[in-house]
PDB file of N, CA and C in Angstrom:
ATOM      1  N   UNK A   1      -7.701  68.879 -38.899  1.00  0.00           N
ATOM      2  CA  UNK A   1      -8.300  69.144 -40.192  1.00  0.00           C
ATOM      3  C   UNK A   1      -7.394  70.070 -40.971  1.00  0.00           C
ATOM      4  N   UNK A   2      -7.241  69.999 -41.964  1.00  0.00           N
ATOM      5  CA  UNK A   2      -6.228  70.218 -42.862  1.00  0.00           C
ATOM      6  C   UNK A   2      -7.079  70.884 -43.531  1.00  0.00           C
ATOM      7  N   UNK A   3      -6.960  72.937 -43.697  1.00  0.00           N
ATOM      8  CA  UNK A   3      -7.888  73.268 -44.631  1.00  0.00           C
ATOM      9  C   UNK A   3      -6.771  74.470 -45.430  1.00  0.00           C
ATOM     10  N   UNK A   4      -6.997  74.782 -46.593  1.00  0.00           N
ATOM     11  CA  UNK A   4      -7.101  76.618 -46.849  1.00  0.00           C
ATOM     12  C   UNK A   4      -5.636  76.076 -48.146  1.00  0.00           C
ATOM     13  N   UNK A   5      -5.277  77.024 -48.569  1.00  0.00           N
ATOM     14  CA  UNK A   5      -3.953  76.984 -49.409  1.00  0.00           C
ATOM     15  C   UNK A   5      -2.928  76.453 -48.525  1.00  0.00           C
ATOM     16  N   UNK A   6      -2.377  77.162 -47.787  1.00  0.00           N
ATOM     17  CA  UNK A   6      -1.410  76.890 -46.923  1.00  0.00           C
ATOM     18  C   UNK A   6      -0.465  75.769 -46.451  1.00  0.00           C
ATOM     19  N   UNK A   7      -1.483  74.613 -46.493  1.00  0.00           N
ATOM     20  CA  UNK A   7      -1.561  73.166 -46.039  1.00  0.00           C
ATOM     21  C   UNK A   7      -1.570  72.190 -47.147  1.00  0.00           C
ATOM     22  N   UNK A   8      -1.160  72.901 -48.717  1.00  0.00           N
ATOM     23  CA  UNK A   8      -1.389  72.300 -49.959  1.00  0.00           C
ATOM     24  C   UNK A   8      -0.081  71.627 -49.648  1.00  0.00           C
ATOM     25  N   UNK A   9       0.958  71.804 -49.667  1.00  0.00           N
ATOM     26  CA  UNK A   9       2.462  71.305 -49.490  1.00  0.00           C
ATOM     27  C   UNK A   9       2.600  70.291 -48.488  1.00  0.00           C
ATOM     28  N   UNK A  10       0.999  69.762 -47.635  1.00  0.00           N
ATOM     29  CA  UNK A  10       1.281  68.622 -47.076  1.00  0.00           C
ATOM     30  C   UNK A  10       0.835  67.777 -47.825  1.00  0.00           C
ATOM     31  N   UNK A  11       0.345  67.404 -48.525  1.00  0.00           N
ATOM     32  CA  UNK A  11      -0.146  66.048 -49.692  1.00  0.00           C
ATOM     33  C   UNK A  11       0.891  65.647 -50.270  1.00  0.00           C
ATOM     34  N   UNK A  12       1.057  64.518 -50.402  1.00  0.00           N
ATOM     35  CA  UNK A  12       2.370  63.827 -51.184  1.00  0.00           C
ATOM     36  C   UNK A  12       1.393  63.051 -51.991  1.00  0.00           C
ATOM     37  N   UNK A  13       1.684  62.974 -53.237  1.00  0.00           N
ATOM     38  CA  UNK A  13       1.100  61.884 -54.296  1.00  0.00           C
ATOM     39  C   UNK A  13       1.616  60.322 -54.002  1.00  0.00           C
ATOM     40  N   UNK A  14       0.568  59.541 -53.646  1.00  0.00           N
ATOM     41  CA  UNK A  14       0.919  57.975 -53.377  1.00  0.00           C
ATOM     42  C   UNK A  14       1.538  57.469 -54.102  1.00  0.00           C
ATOM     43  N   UNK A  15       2.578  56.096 -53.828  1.00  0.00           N
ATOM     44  CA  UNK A  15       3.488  55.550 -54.488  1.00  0.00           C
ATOM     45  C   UNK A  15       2.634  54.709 -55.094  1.00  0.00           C
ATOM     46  N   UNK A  16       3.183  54.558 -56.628  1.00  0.00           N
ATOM     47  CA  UNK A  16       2.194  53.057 -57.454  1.00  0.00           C
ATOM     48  C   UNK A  16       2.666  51.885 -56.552  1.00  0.00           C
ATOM     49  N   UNK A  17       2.086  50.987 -56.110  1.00  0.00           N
ATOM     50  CA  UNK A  17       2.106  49.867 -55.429  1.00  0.00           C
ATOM     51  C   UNK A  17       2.300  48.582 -56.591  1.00  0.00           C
ATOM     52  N   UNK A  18       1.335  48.513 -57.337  1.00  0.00           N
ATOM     53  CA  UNK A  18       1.147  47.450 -58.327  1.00  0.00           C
ATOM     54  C   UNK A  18       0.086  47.646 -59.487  1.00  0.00           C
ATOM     55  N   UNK A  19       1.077  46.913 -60.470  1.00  0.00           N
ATOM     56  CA  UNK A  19       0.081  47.020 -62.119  1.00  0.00           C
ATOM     57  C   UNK A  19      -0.783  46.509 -62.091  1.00  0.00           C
ATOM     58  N   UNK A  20      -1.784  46.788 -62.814  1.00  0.00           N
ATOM     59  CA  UNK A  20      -3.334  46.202 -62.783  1.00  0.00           C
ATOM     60  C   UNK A  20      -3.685  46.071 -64.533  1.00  0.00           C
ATOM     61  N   UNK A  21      -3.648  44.455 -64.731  1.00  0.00           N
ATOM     62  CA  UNK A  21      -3.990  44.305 -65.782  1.00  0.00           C
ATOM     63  C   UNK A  21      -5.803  45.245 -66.556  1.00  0.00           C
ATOM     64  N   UNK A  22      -5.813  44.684 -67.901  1.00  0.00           N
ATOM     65  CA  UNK A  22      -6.628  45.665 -68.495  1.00  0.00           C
ATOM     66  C   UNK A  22      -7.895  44.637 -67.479  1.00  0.00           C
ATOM     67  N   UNK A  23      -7.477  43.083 -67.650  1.00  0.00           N
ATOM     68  CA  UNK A  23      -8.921  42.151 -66.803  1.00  0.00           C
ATOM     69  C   UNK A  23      -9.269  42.199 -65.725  1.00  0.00           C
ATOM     70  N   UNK A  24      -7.539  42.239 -64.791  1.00  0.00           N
ATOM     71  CA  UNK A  24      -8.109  42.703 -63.296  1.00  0.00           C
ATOM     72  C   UNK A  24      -8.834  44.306 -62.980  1.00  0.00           C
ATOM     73  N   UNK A  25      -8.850  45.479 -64.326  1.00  0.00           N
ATOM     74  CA  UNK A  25      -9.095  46.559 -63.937  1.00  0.00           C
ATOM     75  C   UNK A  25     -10.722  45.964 -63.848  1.00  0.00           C
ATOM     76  N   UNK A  26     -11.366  45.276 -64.913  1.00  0.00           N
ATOM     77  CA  UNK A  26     -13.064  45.189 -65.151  1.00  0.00           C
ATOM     78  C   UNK A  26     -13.623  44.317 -63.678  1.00  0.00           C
ATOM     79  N   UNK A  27     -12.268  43.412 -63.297  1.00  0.00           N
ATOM     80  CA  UNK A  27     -13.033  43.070 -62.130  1.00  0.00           C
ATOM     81  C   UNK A  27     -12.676  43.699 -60.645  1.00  0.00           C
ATOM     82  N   UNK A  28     -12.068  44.241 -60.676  1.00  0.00           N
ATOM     83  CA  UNK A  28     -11.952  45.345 -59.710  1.00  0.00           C
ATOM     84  C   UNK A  28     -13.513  46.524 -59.557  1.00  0.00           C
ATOM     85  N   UNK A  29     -13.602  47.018 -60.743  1.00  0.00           N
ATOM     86  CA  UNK A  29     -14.530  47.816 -60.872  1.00  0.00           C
ATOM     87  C   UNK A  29     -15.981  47.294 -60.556  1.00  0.00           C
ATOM     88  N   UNK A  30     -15.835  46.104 -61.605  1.00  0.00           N
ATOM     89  CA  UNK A  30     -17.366  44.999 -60.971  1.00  0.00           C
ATOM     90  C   UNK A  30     -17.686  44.767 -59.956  1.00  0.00           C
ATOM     91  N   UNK A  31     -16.681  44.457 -59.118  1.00  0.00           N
ATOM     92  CA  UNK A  31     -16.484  43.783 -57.694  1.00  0.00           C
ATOM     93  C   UNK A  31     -17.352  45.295 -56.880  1.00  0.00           C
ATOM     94  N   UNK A  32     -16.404  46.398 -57.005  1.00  0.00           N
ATOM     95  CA  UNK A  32     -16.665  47.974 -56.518  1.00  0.00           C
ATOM     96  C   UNK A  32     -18.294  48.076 -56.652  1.00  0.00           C
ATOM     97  N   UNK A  33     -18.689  47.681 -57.892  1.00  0.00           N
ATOM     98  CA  UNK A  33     -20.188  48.075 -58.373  1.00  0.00           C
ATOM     99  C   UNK A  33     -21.227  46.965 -57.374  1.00  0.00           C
ATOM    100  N   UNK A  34     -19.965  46.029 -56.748  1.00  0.00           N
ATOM    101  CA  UNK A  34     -20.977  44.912 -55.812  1.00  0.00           C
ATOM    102  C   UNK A  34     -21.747  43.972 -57.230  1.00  0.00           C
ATOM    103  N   UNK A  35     -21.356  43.966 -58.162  1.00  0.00           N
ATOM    104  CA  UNK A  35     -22.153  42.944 -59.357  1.00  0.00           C
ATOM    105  C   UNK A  35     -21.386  41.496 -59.633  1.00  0.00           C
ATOM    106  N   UNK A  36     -22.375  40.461 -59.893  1.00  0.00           N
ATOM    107  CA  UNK A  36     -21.095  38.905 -60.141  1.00  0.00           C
ATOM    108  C   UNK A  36     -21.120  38.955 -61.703  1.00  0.00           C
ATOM    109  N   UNK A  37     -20.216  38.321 -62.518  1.00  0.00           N
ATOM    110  CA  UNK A  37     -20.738  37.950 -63.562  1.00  0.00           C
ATOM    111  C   UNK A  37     -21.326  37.517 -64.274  1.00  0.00           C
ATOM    112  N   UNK A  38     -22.347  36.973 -63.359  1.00  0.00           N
ATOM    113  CA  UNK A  38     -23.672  37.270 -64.090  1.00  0.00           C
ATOM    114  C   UNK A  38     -25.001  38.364 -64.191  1.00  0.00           C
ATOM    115  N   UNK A  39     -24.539  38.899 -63.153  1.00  0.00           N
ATOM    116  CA  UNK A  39     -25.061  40.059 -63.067  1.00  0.00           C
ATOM    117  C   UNK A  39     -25.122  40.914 -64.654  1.00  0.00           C
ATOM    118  N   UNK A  40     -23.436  41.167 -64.270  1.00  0.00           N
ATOM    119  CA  UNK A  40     -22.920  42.102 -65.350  1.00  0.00           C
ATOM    120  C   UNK A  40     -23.427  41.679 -66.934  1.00  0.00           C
ATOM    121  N   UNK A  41     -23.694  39.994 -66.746  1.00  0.00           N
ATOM    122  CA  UNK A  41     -23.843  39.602 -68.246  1.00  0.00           C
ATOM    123  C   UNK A  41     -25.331  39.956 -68.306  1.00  0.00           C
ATOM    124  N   UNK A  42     -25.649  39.907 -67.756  1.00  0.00           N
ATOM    125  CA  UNK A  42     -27.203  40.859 -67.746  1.00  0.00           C
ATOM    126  C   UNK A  42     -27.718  41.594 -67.654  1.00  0.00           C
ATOM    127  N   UNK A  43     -26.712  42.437 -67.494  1.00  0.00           N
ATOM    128  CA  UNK A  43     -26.769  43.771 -67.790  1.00  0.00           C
ATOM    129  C   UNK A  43     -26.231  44.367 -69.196  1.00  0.00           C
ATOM    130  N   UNK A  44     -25.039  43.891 -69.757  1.00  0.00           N
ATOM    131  CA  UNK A  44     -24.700  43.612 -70.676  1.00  0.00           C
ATOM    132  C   UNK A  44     -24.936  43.031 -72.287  1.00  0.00           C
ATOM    133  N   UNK A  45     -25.704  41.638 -72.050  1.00  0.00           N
ATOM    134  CA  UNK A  45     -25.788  40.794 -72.796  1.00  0.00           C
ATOM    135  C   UNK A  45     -24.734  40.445 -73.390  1.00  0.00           C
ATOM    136  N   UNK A  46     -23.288  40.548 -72.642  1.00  0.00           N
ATOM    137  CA  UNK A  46     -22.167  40.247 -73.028  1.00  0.00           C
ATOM    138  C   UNK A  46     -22.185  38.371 -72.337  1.00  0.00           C
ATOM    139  N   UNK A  47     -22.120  37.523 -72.761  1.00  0.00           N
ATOM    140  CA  UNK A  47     -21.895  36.195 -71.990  1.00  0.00           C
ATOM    141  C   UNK A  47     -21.229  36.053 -70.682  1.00  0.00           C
ATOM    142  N   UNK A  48     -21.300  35.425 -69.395  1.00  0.00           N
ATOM    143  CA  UNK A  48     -20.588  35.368 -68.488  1.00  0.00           C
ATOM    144  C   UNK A  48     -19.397  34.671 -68.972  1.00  0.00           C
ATOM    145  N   UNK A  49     -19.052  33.633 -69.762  1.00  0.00           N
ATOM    146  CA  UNK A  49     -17.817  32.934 -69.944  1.00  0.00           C
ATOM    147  C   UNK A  49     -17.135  33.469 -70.780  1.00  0.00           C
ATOM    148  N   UNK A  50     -17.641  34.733 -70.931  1.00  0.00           N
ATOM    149  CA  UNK A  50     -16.859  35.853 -71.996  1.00  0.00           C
ATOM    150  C   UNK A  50     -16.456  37.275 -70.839  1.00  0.00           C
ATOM    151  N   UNK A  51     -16.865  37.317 -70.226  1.00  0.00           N
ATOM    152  CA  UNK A  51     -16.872  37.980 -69.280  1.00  0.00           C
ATOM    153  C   UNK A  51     -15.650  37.411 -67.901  1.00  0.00           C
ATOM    154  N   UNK A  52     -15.486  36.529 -67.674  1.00  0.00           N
ATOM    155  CA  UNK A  52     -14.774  35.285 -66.743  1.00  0.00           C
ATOM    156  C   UNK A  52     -13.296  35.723 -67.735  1.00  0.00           C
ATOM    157  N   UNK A  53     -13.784  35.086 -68.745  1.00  0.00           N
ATOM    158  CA  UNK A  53     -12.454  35.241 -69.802  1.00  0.00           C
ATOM    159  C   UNK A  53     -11.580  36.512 -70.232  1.00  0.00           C
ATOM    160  N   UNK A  54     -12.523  37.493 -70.016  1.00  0.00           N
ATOM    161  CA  UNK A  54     -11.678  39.464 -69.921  1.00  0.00           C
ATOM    162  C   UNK A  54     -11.312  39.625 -68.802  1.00  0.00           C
ATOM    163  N   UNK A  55     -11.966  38.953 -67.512  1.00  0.00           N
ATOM    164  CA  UNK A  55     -11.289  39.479 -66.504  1.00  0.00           C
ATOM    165  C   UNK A  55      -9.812  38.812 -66.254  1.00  0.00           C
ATOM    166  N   UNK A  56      -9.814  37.139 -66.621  1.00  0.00           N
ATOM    167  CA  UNK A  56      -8.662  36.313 -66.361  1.00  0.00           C
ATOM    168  C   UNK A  56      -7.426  36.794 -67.767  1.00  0.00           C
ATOM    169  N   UNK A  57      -7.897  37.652 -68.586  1.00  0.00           N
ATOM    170  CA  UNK A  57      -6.715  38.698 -69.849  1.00  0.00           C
ATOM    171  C   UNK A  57      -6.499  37.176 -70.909  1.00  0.00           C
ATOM    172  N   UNK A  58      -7.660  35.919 -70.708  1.00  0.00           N
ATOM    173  CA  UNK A  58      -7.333  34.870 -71.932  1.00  0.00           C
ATOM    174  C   UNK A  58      -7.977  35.848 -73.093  1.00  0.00           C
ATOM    175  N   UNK A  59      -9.054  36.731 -73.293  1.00  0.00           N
ATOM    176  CA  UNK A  59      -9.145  37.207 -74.854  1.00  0.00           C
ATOM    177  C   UNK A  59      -9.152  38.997 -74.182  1.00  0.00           C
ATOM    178  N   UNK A  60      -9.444  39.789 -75.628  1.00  0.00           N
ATOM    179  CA  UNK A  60      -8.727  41.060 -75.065  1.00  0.00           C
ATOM    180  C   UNK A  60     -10.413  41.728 -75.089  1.00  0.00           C
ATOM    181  N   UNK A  61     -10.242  42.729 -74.640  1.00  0.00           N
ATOM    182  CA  UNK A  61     -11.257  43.222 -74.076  1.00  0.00           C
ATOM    183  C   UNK A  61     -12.022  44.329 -75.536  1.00  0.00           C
ATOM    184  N   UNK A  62     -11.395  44.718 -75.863  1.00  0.00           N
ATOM    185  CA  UNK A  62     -12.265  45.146 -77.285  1.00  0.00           C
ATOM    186  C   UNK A  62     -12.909  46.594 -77.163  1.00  0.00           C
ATOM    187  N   UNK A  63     -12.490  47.597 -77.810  1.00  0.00           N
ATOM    188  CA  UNK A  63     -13.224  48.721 -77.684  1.00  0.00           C
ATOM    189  C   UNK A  63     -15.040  48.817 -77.454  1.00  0.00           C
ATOM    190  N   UNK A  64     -15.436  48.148 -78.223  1.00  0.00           N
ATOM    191  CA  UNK A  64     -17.149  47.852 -78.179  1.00  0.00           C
ATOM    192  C   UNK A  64     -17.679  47.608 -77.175  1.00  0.00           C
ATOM    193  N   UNK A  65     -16.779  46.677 -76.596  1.00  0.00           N
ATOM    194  CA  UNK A  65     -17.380  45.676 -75.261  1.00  0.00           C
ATOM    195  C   UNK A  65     -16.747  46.258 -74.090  1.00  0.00           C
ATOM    196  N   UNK A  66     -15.783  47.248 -74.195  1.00  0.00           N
ATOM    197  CA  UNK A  66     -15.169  48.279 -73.156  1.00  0.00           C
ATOM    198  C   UNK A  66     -16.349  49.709 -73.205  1.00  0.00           C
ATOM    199  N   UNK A  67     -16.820  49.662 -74.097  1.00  0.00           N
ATOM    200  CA  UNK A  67     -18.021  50.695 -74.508  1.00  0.00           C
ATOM    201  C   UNK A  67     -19.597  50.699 -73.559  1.00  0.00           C
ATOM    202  N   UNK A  68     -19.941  48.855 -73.712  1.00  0.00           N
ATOM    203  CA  UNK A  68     -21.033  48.344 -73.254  1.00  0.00           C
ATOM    204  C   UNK A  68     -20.463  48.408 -71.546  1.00  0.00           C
ATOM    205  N   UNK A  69     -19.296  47.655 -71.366  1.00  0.00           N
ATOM    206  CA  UNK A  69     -19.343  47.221 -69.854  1.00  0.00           C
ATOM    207  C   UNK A  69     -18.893  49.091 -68.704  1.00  0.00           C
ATOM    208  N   UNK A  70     -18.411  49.946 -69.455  1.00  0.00           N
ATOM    209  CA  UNK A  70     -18.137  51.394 -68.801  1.00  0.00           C
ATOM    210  C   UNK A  70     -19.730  51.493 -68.549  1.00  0.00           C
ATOM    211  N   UNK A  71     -20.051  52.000 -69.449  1.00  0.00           N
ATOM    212  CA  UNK A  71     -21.714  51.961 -69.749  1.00  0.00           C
ATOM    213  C   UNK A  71     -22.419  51.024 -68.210  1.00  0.00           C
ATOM    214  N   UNK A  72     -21.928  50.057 -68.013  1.00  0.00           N
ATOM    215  CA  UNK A  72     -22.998  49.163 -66.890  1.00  0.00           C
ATOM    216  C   UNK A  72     -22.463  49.611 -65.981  1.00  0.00           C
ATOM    217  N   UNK A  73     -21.151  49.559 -65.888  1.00  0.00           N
ATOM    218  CA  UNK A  73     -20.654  49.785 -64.677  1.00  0.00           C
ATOM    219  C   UNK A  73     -20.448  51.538 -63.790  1.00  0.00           C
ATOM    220  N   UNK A  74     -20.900  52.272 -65.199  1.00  0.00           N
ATOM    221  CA  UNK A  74     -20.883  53.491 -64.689  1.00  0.00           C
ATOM    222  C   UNK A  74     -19.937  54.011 -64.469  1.00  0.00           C
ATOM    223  N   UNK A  75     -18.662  53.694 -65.554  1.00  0.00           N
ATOM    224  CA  UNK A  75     -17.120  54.418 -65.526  1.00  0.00           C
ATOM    225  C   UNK A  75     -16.966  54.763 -67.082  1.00  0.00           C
ATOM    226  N   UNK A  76     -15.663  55.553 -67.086  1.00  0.00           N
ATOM    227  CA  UNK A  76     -15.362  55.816 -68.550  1.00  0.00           C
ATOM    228  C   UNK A  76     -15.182  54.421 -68.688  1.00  0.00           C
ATOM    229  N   UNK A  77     -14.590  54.489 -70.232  1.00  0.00           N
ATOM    230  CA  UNK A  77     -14.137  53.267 -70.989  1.00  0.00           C
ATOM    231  C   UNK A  77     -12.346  53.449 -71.006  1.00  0.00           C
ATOM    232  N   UNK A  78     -12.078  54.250 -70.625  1.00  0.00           N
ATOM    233  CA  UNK A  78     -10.653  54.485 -70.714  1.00  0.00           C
ATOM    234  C   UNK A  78     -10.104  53.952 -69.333  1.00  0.00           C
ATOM    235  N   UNK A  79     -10.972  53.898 -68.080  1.00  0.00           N
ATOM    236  CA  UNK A  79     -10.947  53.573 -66.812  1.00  0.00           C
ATOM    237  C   UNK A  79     -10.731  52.113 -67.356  1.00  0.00           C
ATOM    238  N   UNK A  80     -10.945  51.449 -68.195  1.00  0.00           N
ATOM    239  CA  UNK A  80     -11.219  49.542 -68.012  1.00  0.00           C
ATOM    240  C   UNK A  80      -9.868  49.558 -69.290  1.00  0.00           C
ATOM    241  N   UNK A  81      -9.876  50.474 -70.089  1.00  0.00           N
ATOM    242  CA  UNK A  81      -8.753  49.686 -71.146  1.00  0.00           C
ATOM    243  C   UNK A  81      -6.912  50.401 -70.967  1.00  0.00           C
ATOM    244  N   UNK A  82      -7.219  51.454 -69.916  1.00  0.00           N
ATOM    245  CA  UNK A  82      -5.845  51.996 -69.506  1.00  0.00           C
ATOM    246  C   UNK A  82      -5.603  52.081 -68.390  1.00  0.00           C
ATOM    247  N   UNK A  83      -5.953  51.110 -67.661  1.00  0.00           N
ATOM    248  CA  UNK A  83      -5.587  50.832 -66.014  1.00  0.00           C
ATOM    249  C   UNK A  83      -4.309  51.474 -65.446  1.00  0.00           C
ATOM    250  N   UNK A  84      -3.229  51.239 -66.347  1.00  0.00           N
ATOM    251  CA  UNK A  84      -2.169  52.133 -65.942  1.00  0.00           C
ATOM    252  C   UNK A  84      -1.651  53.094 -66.586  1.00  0.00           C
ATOM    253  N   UNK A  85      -2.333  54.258 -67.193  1.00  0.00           N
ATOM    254  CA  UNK A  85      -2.025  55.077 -67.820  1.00  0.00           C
ATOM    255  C   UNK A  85      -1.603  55.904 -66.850  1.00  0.00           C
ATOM    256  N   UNK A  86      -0.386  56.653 -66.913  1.00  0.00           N
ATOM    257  CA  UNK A  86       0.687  57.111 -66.044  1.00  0.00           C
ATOM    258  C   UNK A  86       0.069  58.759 -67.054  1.00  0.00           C
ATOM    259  N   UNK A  87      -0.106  59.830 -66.279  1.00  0.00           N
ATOM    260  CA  UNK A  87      -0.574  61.132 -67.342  1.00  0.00           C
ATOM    261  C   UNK A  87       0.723  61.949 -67.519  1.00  0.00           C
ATOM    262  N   UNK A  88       1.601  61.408 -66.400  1.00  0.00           N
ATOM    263  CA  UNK A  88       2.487  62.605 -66.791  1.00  0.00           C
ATOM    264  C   UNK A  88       3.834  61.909 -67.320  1.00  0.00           C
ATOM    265  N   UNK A  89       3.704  60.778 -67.107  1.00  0.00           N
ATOM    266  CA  UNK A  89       4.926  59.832 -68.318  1.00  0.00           C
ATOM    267  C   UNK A  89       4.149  59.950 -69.584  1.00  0.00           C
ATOM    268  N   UNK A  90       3.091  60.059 -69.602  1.00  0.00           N
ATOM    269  CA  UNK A  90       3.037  59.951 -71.992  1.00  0.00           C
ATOM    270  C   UNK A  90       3.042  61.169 -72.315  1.00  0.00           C
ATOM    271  N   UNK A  91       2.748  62.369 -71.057  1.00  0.00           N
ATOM    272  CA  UNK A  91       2.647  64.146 -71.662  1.00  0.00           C
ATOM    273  C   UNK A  91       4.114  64.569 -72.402  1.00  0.00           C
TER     274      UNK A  91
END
């Protein structure tokens, strides 16, 4: 067990592995929440074939509807539209 200050200098920050589109971030998260898309569209009232279609990145995901689906899924909205926001590359 790894406790106290001391032992801070053993953590290494993980290597990025792979990019995660803005669609694969909503179904990643969905998937996490255990919900299908239809679930979500019913929770939502966003359409499932509109929903199918943000996760596969054919239309874009939309501040509003990044608003509604954070909201269902119980994440920010910045979690679904900046999947790879790097904090200390844009500082």
């Amino acid at each position: 067990m790894i406790t106290g200050e001391n032992n801070m200098n053993e953590y290494h920050l993980a290597k990025k592995m792979c990019d995660v589109s803005i669609g694969e971030s909503v179904k990643i998260i969905r998937e996490l929440q255990e919900l299908s898309q239809n679930q979500l569209a019913e929770l939502t009232g966003i359409p499932q074939s509109t929903l199918s279609a943000i996760e596969h990145d054919k239309i874009n995901l939309g501040l509003e509807r990044a608003k509604i689906l954070a909201k269902a899924l119980k994440c920010h909205p910045a979690a679904l539209v900046f999947p790879g926001w790097d904090v200390d590359c844009a500082a």
